[in-house]
PDB file of N, CA and C in Angstrom:
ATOM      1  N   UNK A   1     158.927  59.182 229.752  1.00  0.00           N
ATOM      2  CA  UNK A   1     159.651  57.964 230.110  1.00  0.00           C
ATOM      3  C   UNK A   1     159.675  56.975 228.942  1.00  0.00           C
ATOM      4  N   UNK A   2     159.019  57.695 227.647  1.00  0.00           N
ATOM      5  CA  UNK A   2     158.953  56.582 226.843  1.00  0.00           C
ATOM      6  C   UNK A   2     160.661  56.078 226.279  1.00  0.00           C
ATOM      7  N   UNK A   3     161.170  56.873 226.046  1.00  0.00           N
ATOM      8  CA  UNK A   3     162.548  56.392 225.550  1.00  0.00           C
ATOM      9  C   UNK A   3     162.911  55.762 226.872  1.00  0.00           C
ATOM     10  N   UNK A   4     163.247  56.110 227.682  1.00  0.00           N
ATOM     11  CA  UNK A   4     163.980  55.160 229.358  1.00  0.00           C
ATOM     12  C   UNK A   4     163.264  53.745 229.537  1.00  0.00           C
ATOM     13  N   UNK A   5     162.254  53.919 228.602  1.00  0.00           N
ATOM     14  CA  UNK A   5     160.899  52.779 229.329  1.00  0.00           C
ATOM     15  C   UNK A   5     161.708  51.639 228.413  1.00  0.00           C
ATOM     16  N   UNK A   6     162.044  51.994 227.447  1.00  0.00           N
ATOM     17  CA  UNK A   6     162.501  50.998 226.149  1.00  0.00           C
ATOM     18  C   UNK A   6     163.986  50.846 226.232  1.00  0.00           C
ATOM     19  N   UNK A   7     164.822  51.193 227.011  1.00  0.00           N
ATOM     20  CA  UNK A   7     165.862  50.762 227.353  1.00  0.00           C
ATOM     21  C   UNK A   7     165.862  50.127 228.230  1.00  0.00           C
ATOM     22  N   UNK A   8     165.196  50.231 229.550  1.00  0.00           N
ATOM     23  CA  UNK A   8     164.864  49.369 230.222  1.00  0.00           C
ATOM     24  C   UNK A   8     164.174  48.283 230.037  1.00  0.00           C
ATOM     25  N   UNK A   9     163.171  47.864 229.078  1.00  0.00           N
ATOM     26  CA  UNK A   9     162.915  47.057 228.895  1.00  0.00           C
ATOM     27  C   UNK A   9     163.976  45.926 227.838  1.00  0.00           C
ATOM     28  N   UNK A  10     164.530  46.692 226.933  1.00  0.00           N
ATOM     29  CA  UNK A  10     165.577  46.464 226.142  1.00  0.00           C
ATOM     30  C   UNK A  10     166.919  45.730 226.574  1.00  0.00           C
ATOM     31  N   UNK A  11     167.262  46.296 227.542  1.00  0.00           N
ATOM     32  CA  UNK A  11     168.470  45.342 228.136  1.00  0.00           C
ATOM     33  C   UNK A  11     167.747  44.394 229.305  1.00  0.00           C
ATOM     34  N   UNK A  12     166.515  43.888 229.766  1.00  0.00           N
ATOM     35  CA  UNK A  12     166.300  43.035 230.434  1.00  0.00           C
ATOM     36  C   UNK A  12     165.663  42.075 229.266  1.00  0.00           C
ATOM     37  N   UNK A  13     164.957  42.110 228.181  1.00  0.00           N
ATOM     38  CA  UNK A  13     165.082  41.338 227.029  1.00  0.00           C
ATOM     39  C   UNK A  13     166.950  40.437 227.065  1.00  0.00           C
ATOM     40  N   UNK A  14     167.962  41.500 226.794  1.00  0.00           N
ATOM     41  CA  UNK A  14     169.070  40.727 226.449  1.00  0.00           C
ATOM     42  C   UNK A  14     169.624  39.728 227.423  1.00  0.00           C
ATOM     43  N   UNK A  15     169.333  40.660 229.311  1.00  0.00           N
ATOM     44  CA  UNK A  15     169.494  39.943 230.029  1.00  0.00           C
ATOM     45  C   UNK A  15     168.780  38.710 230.893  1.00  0.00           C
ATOM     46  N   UNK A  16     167.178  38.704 230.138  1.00  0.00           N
ATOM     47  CA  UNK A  16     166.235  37.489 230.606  1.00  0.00           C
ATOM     48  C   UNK A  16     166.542  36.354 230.980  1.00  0.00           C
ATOM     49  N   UNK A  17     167.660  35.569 229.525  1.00  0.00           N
ATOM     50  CA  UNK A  17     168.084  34.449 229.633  1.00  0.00           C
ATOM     51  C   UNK A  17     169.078  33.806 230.720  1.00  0.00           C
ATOM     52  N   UNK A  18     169.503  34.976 231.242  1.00  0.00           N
ATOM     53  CA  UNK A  18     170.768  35.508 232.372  1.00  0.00           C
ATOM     54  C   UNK A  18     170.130  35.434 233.915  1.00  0.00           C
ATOM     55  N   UNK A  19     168.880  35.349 234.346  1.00  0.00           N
ATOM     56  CA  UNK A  19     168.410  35.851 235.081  1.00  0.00           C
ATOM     57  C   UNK A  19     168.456  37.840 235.397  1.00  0.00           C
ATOM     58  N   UNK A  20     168.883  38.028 234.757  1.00  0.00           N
ATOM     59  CA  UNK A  20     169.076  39.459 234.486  1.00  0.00           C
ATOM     60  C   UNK A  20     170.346  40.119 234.685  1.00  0.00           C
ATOM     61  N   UNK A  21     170.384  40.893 234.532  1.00  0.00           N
ATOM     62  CA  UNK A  21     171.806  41.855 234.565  1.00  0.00           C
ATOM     63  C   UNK A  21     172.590  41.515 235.884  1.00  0.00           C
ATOM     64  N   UNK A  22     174.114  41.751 236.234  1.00  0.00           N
ATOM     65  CA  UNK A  22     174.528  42.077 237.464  1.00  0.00           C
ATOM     66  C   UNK A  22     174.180  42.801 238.187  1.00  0.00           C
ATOM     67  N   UNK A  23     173.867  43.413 239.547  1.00  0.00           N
ATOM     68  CA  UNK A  23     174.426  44.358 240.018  1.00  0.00           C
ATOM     69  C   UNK A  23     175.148  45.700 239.302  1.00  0.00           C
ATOM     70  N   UNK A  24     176.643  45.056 239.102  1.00  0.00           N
ATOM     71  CA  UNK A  24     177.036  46.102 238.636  1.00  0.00           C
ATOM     72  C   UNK A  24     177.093  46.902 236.822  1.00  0.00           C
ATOM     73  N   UNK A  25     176.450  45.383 235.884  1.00  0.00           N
ATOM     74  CA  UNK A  25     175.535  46.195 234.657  1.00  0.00           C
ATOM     75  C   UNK A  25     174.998  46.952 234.796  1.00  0.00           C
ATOM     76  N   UNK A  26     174.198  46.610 235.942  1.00  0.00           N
ATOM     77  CA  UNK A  26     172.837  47.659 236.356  1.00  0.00           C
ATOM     78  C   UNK A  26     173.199  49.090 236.647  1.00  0.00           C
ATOM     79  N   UNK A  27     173.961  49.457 237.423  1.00  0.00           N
ATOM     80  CA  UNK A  27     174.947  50.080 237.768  1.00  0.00           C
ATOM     81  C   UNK A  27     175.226  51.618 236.989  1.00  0.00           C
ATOM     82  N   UNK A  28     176.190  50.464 235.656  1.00  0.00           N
ATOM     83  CA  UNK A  28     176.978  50.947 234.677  1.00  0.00           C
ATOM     84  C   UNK A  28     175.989  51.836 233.533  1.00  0.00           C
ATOM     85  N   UNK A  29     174.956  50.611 233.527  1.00  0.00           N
ATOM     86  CA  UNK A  29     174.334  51.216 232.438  1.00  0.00           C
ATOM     87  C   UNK A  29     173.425  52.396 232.773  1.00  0.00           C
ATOM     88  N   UNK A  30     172.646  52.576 233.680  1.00  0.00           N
ATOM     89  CA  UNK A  30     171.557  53.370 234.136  1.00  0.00           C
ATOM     90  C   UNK A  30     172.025  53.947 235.285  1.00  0.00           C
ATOM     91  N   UNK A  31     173.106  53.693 235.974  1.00  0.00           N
ATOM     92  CA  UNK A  31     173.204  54.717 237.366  1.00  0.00           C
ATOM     93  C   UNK A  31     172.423  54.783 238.466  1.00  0.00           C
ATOM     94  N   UNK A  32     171.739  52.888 238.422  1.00  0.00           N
ATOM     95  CA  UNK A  32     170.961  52.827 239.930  1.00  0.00           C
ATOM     96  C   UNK A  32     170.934  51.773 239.831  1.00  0.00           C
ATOM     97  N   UNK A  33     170.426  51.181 241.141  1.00  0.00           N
ATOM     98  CA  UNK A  33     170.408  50.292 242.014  1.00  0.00           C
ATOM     99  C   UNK A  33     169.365  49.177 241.143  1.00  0.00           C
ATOM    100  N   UNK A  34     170.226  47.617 241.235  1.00  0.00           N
ATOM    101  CA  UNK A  34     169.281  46.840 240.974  1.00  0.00           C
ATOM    102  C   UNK A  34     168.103  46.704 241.444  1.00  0.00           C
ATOM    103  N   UNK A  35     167.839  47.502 242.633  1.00  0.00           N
ATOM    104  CA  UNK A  35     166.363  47.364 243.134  1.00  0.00           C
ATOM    105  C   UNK A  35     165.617  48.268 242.640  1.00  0.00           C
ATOM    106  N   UNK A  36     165.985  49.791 242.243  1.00  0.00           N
ATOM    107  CA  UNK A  36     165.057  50.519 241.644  1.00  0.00           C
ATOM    108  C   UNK A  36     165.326  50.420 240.133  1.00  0.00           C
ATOM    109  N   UNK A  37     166.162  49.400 239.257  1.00  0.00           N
ATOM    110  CA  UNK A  37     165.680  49.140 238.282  1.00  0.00           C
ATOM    111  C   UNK A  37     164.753  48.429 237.912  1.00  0.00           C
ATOM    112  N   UNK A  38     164.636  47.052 238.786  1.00  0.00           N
ATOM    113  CA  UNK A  38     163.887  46.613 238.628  1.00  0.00           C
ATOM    114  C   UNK A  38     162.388  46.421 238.844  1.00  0.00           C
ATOM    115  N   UNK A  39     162.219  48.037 239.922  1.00  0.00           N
ATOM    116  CA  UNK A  39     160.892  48.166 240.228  1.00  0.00           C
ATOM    117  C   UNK A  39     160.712  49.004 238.980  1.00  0.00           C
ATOM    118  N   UNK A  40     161.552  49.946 238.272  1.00  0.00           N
ATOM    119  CA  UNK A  40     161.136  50.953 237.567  1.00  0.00           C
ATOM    120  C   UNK A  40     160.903  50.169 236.090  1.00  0.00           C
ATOM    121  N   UNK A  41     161.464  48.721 235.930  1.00  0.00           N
ATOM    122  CA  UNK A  41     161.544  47.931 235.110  1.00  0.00           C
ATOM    123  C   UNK A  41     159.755  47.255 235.321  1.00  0.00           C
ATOM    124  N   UNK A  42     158.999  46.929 236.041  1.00  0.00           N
ATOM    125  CA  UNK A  42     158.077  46.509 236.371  1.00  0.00           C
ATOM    126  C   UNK A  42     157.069  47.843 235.744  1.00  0.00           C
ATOM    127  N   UNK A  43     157.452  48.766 235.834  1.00  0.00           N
ATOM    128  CA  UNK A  43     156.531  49.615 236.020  1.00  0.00           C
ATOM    129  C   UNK A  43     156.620  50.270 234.512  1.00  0.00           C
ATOM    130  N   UNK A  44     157.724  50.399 234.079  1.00  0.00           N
ATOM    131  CA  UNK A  44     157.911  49.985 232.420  1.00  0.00           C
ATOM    132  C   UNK A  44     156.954  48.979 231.872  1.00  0.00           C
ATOM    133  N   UNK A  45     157.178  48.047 231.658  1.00  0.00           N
ATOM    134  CA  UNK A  45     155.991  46.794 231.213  1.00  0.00           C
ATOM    135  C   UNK A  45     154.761  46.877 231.505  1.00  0.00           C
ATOM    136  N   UNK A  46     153.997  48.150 232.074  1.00  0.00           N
ATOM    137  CA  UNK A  46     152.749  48.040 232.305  1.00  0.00           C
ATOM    138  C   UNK A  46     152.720  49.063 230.976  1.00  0.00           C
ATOM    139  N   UNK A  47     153.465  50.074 230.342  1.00  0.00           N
ATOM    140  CA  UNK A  47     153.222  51.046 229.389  1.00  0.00           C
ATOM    141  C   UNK A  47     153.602  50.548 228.322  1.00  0.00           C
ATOM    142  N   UNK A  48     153.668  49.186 228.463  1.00  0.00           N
ATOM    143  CA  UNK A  48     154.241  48.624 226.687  1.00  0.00           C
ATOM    144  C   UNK A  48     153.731  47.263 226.195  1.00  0.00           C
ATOM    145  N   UNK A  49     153.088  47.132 225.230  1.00  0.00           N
ATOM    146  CA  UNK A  49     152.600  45.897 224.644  1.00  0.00           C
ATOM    147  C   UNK A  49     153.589  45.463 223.962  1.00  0.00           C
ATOM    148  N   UNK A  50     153.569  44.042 224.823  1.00  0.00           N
ATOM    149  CA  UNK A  50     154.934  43.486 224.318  1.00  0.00           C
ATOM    150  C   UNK A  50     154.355  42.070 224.331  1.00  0.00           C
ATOM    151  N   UNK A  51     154.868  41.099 223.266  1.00  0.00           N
ATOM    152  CA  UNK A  51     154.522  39.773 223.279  1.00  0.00           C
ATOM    153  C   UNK A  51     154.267  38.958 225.013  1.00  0.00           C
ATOM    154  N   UNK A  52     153.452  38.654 224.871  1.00  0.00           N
ATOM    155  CA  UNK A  52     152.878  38.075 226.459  1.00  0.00           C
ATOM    156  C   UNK A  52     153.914  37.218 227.084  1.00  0.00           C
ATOM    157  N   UNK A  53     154.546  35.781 226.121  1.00  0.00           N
ATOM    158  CA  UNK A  53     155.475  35.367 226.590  1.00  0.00           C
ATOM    159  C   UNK A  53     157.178  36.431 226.839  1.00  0.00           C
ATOM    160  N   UNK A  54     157.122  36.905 226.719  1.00  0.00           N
ATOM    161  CA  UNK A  54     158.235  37.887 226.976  1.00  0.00           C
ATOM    162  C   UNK A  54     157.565  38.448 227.971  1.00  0.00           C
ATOM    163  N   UNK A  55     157.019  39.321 228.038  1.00  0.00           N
ATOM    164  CA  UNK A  55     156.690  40.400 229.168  1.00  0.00           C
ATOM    165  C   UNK A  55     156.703  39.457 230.270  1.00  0.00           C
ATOM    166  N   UNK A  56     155.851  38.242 230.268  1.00  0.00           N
ATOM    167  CA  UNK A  56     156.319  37.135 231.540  1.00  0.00           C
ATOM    168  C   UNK A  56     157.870  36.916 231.819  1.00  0.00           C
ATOM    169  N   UNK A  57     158.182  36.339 230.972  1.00  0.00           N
ATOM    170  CA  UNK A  57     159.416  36.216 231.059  1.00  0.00           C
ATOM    171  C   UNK A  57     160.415  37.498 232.427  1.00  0.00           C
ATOM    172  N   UNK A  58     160.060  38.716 231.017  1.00  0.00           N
ATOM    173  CA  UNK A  58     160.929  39.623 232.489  1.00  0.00           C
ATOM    174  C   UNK A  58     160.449  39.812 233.143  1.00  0.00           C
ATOM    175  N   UNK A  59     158.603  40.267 233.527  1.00  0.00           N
ATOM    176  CA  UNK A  59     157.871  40.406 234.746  1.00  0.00           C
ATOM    177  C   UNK A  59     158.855  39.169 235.884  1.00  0.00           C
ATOM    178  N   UNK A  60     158.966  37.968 235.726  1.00  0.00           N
ATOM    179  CA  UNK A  60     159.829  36.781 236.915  1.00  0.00           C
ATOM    180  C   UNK A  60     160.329  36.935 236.994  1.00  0.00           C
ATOM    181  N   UNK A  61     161.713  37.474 236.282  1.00  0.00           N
ATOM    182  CA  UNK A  61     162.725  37.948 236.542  1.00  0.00           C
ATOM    183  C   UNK A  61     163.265  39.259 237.373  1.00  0.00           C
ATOM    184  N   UNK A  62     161.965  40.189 237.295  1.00  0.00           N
ATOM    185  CA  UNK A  62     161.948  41.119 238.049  1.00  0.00           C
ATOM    186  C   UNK A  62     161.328  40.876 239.706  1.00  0.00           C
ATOM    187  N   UNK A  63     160.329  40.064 239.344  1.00  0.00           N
ATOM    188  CA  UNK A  63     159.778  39.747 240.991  1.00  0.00           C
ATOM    189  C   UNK A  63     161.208  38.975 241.188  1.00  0.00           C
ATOM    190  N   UNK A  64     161.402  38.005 240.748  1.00  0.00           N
ATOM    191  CA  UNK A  64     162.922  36.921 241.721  1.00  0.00           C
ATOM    192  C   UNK A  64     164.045  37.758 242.135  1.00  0.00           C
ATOM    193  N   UNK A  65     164.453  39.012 241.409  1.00  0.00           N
ATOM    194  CA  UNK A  65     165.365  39.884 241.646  1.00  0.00           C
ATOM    195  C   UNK A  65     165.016  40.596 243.008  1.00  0.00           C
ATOM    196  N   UNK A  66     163.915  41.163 243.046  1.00  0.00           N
ATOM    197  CA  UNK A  66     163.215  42.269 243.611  1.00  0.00           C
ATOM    198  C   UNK A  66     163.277  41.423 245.222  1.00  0.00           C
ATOM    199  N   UNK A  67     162.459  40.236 245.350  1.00  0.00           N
ATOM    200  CA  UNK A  67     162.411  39.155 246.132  1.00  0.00           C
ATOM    201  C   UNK A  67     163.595  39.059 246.945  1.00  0.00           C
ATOM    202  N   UNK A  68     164.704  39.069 246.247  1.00  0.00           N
ATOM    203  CA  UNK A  68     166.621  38.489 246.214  1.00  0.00           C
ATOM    204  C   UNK A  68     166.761  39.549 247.750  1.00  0.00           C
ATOM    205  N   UNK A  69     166.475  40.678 247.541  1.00  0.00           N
ATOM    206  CA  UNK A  69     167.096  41.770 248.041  1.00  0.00           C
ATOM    207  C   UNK A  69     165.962  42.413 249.209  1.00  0.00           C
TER     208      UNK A  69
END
């Protein structure tokens, strides 16, 4: 999962500032559901050392999404 782990983490980096991707980004890019991206996005960030303020960053963005639905 290491390459998937870094795309996923990769486009929620671009989309952080956004509250995250659409729906249908989500969609387009990966071929699932904003809800299992963003759990599989959660579960990404536990296998990657990533600057603390960032990893927060999308960790909220993933609970507020996750939350949404």
């Amino acid at each position: 999962m290491t390459d998937y782990a870094d795309e996923l983490i990769d486009f929620a980096r671009r989309w952080a500032p956004y509250g995250g991707g659409s729906d249908e980004d989500i969609l387009v890019q990966f071929g699932i559901s904003e809800h299992e991206y963003f759990r599989r996005l959660r579960e990404a960030l536990t296998m990657r050392k990533l600057d603390p303020t960032i990893a927060s960053t999308i960790e909220a963005v993933a609970v507020r999404r996750l939350r949404c639905k």
